[in-house]
C-alpha atoms as a PDB file:
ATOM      1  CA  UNK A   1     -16.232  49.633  53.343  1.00  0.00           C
ATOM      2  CA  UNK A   2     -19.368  47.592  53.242  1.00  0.00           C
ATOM      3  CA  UNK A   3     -19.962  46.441  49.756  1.00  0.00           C
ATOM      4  CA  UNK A   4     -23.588  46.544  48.189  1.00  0.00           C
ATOM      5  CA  UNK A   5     -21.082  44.444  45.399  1.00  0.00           C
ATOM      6  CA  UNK A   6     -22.178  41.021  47.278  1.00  0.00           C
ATOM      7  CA  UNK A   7     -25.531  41.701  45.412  1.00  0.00           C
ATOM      8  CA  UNK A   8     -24.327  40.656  42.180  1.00  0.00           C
ATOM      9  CA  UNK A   9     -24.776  37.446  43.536  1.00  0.00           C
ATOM     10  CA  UNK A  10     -21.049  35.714  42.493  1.00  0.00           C
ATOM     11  CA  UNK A  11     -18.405  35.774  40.320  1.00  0.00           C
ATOM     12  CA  UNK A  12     -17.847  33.239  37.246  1.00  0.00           C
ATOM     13  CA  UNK A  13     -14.521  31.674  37.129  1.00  0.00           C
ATOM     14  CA  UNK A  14     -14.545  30.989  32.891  1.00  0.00           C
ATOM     15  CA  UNK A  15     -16.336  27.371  33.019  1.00  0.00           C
ATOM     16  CA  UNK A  16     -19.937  27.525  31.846  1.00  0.00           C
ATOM     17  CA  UNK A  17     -20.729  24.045  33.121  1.00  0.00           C
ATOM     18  CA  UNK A  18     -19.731  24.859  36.878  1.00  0.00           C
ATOM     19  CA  UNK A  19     -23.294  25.561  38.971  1.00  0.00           C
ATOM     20  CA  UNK A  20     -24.025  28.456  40.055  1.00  0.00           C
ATOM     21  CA  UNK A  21     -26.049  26.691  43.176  1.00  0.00           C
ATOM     22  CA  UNK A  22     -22.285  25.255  43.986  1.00  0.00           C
ATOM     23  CA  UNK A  23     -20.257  28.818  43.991  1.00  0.00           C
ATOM     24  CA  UNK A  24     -22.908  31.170  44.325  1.00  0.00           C
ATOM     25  CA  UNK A  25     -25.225  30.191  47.563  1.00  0.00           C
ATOM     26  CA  UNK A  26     -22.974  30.924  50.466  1.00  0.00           C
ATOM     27  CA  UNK A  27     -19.893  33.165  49.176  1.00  0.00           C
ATOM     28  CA  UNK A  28     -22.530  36.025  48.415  1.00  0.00           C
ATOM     29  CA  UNK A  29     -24.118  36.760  51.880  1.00  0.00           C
ATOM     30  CA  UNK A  30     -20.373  36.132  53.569  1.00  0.00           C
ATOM     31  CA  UNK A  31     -19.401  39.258  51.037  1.00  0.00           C
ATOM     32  CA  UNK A  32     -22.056  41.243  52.270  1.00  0.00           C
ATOM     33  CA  UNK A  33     -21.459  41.559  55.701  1.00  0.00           C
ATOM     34  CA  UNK A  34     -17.389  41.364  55.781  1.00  0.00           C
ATOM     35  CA  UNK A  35     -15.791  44.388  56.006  1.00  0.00           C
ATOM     36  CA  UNK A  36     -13.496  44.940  53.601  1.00  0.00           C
ATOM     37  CA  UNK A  37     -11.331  47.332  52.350  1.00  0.00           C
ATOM     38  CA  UNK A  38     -11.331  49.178  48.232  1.00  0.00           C
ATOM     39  CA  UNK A  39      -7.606  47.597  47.813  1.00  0.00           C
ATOM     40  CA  UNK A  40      -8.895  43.871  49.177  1.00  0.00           C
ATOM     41  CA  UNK A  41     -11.726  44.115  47.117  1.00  0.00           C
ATOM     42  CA  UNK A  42      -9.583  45.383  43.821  1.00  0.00           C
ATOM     43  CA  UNK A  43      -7.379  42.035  44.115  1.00  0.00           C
ATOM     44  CA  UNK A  44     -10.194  39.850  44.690  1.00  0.00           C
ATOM     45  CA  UNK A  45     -12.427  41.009  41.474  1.00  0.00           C
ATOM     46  CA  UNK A  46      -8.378  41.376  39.684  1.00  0.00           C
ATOM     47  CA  UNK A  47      -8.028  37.543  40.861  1.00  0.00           C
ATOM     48  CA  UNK A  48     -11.424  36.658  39.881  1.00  0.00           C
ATOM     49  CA  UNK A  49     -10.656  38.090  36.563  1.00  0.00           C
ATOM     50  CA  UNK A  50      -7.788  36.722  35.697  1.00  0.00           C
ATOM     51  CA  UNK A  51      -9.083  32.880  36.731  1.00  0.00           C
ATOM     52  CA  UNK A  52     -11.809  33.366  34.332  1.00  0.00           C
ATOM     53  CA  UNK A  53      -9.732  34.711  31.302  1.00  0.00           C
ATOM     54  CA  UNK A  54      -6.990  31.797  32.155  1.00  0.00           C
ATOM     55  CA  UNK A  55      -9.718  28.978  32.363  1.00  0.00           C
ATOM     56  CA  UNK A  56     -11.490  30.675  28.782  1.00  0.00           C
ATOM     57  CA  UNK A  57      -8.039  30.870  27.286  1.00  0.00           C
ATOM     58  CA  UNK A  58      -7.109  26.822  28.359  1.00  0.00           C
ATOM     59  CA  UNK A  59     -10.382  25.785  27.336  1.00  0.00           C
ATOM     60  CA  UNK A  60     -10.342  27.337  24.243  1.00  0.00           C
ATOM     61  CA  UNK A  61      -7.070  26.279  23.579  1.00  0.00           C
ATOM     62  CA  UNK A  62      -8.216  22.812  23.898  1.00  0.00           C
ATOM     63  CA  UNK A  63     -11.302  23.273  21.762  1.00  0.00           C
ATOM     64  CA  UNK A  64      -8.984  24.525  18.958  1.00  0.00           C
ATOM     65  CA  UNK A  65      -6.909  21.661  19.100  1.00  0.00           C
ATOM     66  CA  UNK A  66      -9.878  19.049  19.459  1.00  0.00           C
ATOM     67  CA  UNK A  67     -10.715  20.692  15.832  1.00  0.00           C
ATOM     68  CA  UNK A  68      -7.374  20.621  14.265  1.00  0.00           C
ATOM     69  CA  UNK A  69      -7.045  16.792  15.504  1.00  0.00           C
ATOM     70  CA  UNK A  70     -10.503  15.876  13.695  1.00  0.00           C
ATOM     71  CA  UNK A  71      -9.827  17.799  10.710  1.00  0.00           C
ATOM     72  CA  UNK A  72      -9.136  15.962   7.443  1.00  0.00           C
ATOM     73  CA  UNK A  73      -7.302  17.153   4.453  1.00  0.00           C
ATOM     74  CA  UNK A  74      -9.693  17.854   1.424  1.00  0.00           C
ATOM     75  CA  UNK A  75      -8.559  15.300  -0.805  1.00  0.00           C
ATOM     76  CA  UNK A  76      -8.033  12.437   1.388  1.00  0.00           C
ATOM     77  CA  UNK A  77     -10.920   9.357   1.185  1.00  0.00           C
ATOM     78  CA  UNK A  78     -10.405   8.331   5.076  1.00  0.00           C
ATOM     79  CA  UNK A  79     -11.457  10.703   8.140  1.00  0.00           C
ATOM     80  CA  UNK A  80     -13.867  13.079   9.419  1.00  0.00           C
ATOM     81  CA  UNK A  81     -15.940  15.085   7.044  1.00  0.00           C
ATOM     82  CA  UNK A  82     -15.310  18.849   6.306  1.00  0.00           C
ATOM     83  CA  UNK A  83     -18.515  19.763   5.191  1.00  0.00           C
ATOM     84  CA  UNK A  84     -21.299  19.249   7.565  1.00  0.00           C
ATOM     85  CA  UNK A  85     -24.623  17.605   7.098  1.00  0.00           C
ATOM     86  CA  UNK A  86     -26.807  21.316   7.443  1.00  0.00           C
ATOM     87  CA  UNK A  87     -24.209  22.354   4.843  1.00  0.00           C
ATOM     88  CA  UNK A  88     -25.558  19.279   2.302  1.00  0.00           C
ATOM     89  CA  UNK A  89     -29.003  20.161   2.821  1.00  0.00           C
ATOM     90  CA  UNK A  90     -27.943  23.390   1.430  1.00  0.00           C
ATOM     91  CA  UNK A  91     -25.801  22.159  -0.900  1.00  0.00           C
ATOM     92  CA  UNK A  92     -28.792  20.079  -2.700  1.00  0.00           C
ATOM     93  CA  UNK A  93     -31.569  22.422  -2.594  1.00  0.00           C
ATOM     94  CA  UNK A  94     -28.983  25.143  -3.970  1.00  0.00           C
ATOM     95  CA  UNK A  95     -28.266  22.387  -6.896  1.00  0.00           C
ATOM     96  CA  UNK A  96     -32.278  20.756  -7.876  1.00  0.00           C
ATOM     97  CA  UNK A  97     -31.085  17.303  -6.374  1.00  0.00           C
ATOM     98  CA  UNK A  98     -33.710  14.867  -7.175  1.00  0.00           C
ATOM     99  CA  UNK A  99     -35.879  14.469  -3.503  1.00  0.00           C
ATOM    100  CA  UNK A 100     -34.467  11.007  -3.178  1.00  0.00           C
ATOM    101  CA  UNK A 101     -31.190  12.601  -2.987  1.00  0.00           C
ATOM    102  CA  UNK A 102     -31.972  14.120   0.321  1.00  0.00           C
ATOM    103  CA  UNK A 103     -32.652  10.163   1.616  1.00  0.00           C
ATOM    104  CA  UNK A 104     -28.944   9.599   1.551  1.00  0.00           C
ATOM    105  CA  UNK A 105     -27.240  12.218   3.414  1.00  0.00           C
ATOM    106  CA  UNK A 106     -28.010  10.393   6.903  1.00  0.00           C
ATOM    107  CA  UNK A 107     -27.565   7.284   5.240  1.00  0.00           C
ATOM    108  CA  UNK A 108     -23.834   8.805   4.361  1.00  0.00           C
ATOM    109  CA  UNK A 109     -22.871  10.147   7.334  1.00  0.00           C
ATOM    110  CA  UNK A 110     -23.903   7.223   9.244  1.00  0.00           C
ATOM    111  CA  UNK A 111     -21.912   4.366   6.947  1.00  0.00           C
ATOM    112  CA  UNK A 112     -19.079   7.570   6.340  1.00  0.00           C
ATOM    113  CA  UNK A 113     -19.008   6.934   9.929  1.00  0.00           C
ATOM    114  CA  UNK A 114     -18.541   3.414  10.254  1.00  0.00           C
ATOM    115  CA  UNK A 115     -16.323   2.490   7.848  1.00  0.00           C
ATOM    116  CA  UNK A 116     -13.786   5.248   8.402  1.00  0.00           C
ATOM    117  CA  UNK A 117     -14.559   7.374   4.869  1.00  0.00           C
ATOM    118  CA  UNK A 118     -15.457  11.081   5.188  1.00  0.00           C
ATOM    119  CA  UNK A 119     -19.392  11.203   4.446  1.00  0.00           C
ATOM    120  CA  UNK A 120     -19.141  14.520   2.698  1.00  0.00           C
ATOM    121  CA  UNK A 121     -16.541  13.059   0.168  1.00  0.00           C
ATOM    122  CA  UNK A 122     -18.996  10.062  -0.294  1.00  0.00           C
ATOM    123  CA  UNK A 123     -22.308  12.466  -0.897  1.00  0.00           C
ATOM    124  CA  UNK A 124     -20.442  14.851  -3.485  1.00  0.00           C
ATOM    125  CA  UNK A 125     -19.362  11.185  -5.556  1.00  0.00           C
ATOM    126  CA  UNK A 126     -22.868  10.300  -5.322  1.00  0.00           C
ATOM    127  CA  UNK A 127     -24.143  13.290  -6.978  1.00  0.00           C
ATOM    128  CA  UNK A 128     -21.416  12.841  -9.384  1.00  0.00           C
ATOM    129  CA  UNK A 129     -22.333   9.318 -10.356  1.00  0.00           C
ATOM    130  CA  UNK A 130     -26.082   9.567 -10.401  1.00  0.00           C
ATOM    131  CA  UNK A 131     -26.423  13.210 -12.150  1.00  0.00           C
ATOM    132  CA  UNK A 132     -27.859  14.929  -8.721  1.00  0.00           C
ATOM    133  CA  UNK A 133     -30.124  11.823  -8.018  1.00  0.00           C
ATOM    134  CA  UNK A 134     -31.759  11.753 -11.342  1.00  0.00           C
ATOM    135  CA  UNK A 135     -29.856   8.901 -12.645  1.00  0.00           C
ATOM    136  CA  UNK A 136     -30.956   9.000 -16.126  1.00  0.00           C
ATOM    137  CA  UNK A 137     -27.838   6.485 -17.655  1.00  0.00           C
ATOM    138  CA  UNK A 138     -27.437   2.486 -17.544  1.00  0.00           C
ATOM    139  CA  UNK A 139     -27.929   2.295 -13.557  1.00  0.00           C
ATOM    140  CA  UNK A 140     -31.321   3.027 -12.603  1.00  0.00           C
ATOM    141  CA  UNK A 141     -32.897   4.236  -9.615  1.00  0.00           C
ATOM    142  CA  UNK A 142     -34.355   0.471  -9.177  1.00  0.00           C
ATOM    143  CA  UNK A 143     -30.828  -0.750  -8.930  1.00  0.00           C
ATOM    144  CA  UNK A 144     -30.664   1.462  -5.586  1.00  0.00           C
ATOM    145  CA  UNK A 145     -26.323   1.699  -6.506  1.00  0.00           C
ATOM    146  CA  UNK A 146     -25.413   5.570  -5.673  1.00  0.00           C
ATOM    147  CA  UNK A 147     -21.919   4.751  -6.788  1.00  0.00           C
ATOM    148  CA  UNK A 148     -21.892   3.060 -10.090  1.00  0.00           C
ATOM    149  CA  UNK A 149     -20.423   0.250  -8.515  1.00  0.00           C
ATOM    150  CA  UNK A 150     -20.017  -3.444 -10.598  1.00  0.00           C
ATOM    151  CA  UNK A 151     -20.785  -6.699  -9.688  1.00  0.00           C
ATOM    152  CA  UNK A 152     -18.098  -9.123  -9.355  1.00  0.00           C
ATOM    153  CA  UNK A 153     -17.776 -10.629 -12.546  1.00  0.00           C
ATOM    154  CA  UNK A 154     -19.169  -7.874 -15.267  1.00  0.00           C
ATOM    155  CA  UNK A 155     -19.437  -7.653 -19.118  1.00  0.00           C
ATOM    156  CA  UNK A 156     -16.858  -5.908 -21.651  1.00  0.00           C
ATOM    157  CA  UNK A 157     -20.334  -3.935 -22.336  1.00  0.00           C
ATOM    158  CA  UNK A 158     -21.925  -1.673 -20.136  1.00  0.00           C
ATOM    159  CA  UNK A 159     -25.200  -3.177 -19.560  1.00  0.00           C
ATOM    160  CA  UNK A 160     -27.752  -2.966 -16.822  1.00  0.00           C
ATOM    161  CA  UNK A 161     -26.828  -6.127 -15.789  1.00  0.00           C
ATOM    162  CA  UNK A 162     -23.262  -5.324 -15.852  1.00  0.00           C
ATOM    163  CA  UNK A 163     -23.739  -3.257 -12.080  1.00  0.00           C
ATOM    164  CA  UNK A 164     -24.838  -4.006  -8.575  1.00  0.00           C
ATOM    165  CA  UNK A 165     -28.481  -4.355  -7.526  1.00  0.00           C
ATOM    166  CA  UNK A 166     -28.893  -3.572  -3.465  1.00  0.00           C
ATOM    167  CA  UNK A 167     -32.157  -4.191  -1.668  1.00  0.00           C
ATOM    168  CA  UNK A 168     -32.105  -0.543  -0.194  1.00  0.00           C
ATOM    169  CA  UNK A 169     -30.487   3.206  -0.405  1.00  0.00           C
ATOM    170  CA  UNK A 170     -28.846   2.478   2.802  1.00  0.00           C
ATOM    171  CA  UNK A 171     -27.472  -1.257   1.446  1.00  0.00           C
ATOM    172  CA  UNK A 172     -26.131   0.900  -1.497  1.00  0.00           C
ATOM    173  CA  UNK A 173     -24.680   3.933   0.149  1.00  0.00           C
ATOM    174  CA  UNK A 174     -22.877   1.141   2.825  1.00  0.00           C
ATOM    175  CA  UNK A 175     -21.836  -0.668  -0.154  1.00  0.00           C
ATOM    176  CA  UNK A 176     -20.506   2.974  -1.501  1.00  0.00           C
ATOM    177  CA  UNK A 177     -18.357   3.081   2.094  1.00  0.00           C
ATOM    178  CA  UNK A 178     -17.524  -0.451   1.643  1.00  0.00           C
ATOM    179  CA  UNK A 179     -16.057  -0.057  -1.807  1.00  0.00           C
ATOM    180  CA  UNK A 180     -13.875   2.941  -0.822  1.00  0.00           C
ATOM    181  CA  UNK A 181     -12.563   1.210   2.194  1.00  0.00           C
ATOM    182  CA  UNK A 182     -11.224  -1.354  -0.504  1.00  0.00           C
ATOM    183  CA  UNK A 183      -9.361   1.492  -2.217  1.00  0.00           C
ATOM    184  CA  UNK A 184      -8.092   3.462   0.930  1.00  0.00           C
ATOM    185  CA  UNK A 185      -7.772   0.515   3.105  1.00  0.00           C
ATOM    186  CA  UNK A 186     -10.169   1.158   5.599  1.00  0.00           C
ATOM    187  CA  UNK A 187     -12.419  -1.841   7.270  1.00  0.00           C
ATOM    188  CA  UNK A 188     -15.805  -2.553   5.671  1.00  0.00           C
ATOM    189  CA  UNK A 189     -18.748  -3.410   7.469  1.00  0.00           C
ATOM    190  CA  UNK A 190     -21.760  -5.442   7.048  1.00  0.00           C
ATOM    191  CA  UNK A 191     -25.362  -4.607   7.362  1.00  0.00           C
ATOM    192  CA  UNK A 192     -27.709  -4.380  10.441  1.00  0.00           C
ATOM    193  CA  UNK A 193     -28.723  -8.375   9.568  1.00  0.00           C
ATOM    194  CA  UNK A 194     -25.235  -8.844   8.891  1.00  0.00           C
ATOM    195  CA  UNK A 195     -25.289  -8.707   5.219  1.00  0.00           C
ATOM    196  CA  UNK A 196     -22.092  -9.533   3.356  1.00  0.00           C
ATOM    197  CA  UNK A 197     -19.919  -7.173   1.923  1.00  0.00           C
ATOM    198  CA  UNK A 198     -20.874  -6.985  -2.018  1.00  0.00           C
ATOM    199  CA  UNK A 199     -18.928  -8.819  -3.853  1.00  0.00           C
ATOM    200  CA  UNK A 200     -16.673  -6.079  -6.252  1.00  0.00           C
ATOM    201  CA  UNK A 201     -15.052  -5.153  -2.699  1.00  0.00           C
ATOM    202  CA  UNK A 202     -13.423  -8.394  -3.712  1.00  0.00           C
ATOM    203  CA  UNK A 203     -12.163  -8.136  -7.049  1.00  0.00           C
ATOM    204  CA  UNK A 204     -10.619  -4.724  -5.948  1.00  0.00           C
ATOM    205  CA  UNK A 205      -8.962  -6.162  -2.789  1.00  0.00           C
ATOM    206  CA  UNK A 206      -7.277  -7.849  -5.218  1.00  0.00           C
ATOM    207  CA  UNK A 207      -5.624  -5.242  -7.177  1.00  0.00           C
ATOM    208  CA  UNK A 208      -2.142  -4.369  -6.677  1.00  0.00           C
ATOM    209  CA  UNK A 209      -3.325  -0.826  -5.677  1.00  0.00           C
ATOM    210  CA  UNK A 210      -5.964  -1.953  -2.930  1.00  0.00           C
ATOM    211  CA  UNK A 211      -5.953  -0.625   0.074  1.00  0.00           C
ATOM    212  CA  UNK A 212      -2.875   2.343  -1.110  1.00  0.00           C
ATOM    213  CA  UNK A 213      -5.554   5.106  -2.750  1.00  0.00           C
ATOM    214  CA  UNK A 214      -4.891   7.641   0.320  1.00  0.00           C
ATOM    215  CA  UNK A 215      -6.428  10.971  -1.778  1.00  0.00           C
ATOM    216  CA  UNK A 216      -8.965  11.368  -4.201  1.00  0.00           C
ATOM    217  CA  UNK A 217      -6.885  11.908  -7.393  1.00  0.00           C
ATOM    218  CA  UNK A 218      -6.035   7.840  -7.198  1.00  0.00           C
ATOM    219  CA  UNK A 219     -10.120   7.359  -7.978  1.00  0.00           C
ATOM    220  CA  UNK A 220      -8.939   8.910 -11.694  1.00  0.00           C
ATOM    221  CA  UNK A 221      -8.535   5.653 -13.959  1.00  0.00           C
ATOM    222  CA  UNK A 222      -9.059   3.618 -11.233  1.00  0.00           C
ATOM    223  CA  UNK A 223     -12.701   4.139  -9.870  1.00  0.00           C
ATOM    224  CA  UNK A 224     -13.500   5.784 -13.470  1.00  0.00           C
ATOM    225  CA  UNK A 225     -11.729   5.657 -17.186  1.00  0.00           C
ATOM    226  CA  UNK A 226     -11.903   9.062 -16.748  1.00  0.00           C
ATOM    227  CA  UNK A 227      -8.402  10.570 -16.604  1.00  0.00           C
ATOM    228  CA  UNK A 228      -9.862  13.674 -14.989  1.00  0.00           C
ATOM    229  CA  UNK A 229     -12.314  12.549 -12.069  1.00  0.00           C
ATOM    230  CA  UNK A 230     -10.901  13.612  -9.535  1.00  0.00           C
ATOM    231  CA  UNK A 231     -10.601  17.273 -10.460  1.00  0.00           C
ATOM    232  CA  UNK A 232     -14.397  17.286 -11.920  1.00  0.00           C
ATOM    233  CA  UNK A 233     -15.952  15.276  -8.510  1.00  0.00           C
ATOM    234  CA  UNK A 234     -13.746  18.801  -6.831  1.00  0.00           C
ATOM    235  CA  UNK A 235     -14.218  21.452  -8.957  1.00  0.00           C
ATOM    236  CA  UNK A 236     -17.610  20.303  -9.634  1.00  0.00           C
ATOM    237  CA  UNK A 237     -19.052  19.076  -6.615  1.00  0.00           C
ATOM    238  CA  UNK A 238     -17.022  18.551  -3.236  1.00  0.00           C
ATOM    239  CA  UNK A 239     -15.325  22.005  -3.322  1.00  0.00           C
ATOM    240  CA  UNK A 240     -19.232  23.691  -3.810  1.00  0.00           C
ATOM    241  CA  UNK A 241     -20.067  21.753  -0.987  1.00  0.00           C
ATOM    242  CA  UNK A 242     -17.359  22.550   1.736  1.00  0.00           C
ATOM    243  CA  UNK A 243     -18.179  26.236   0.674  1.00  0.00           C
ATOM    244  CA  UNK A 244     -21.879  26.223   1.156  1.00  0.00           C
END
């Protein structure tokens, strides 16, 4: 039988990035004038078929597992971030973050990124530290610290003077990555000019804890006094953000 079926131009074989130009141009006007009979043309289209579903199947596969490799666990400081960035945005507006807020979540993902530290985990502690942006407490928005990070050698009293100053909201959220690399053991890195690390990544490095805080619930009494930080910066503000 003649087929009118070399019409439809070509068969896809399951990969969306394979050109049509390549597999389509010549096979469709050799179809057209073959003869060929209904039980050829059955096991061709049955052969076609089953190449496509085969090649969706492997690829999928393969896209599963690309996921499941880059997952992290929720509670753990080092990896690749659960949440997404569109999902902050969200996350934010749903919550009347201060505007300056919205200023850090490149700024997070990008030194997240870097360093090693998932950028979602870092953006929920930020909120956490400076009240959804607003600051409001001893650090304030001058010091540019989205952390509540020290300086090296502080005061028994929390004063003003007693915490970091950084020259931007990028120097302070890479100084946030920075200072959880000291607790997780991750890598710090300096700035664009190549400024230094700040200097309470020091004092922590020398802890007898440093570099062994694998999961948030080590941050309790450690980054905080707080006995139960870790299940507020959850319950309160990571958690709300994976589920955005």
């Amino acid at each position: 039988m003649r087929g009118d079926y070399g019409t439809y131009g070509c068969v896809y074989f399951g990969d969306p990035e394979v050109s049509r130009e390549r597999y389509c141009k010549g096979p469709r006007r050799g179809l057209a004038n073959a003869d060929i009979s209904r039980r050829q043309l059955f096991k061709l289209l049955a052969g076609a078929c089953a190449c496509g579903v085969l090649s969706f199947a492997t690829g999928t596969r393969a896209r599963a597992q690309a996921s499941t490799d880059l997952a992290a666990p929720s509670r753990s400081i080092r990896g690749a971030t659960i949440a997404t960035e569109e999902q902050a945005w969200r996350w934010l507006s749903a919550n009347g973050a201060h505007s300056r807020a919205y200023d850090w979540v490149d700024s997070a993902w990008a030194w997240g990124e870097a360093v090693g530290i998932r950028p979602d985990l870092m953006l929920a502690q930020e909120m956490f530290e400076t009240g959804w942006g607003y600051f409001g407490g001893i650090v304030v928005p001058e010091h540019h610290n989205v952390a509540g990070i020290k300086i090296g050698d502080p005061n028994a009293a929390d004063l003003p003077e007693d915490f970091e100053r950084f020259d931007s909201w990028s120097e302070g959220v890479r100084a946030h990555a920075n200072h959880l690399a000291a607790y997780s053991g991750a890598t710090p890195v300096l700035g664009p000019n190549g400024e230094a690390v700040h200097d309470r990544y020091h004092i922590v490095m020398g802890s007898p804890w440093a570099g062994a805080v694998e999961t948030t619930e080590g941050l309790s009494e450690k980054w905080s006094t707080r006995s139960d930080y870790a299940q507020v910066l959850h319950e309160s503000f990571l958690d709300p953000l994976r589920n955005t």
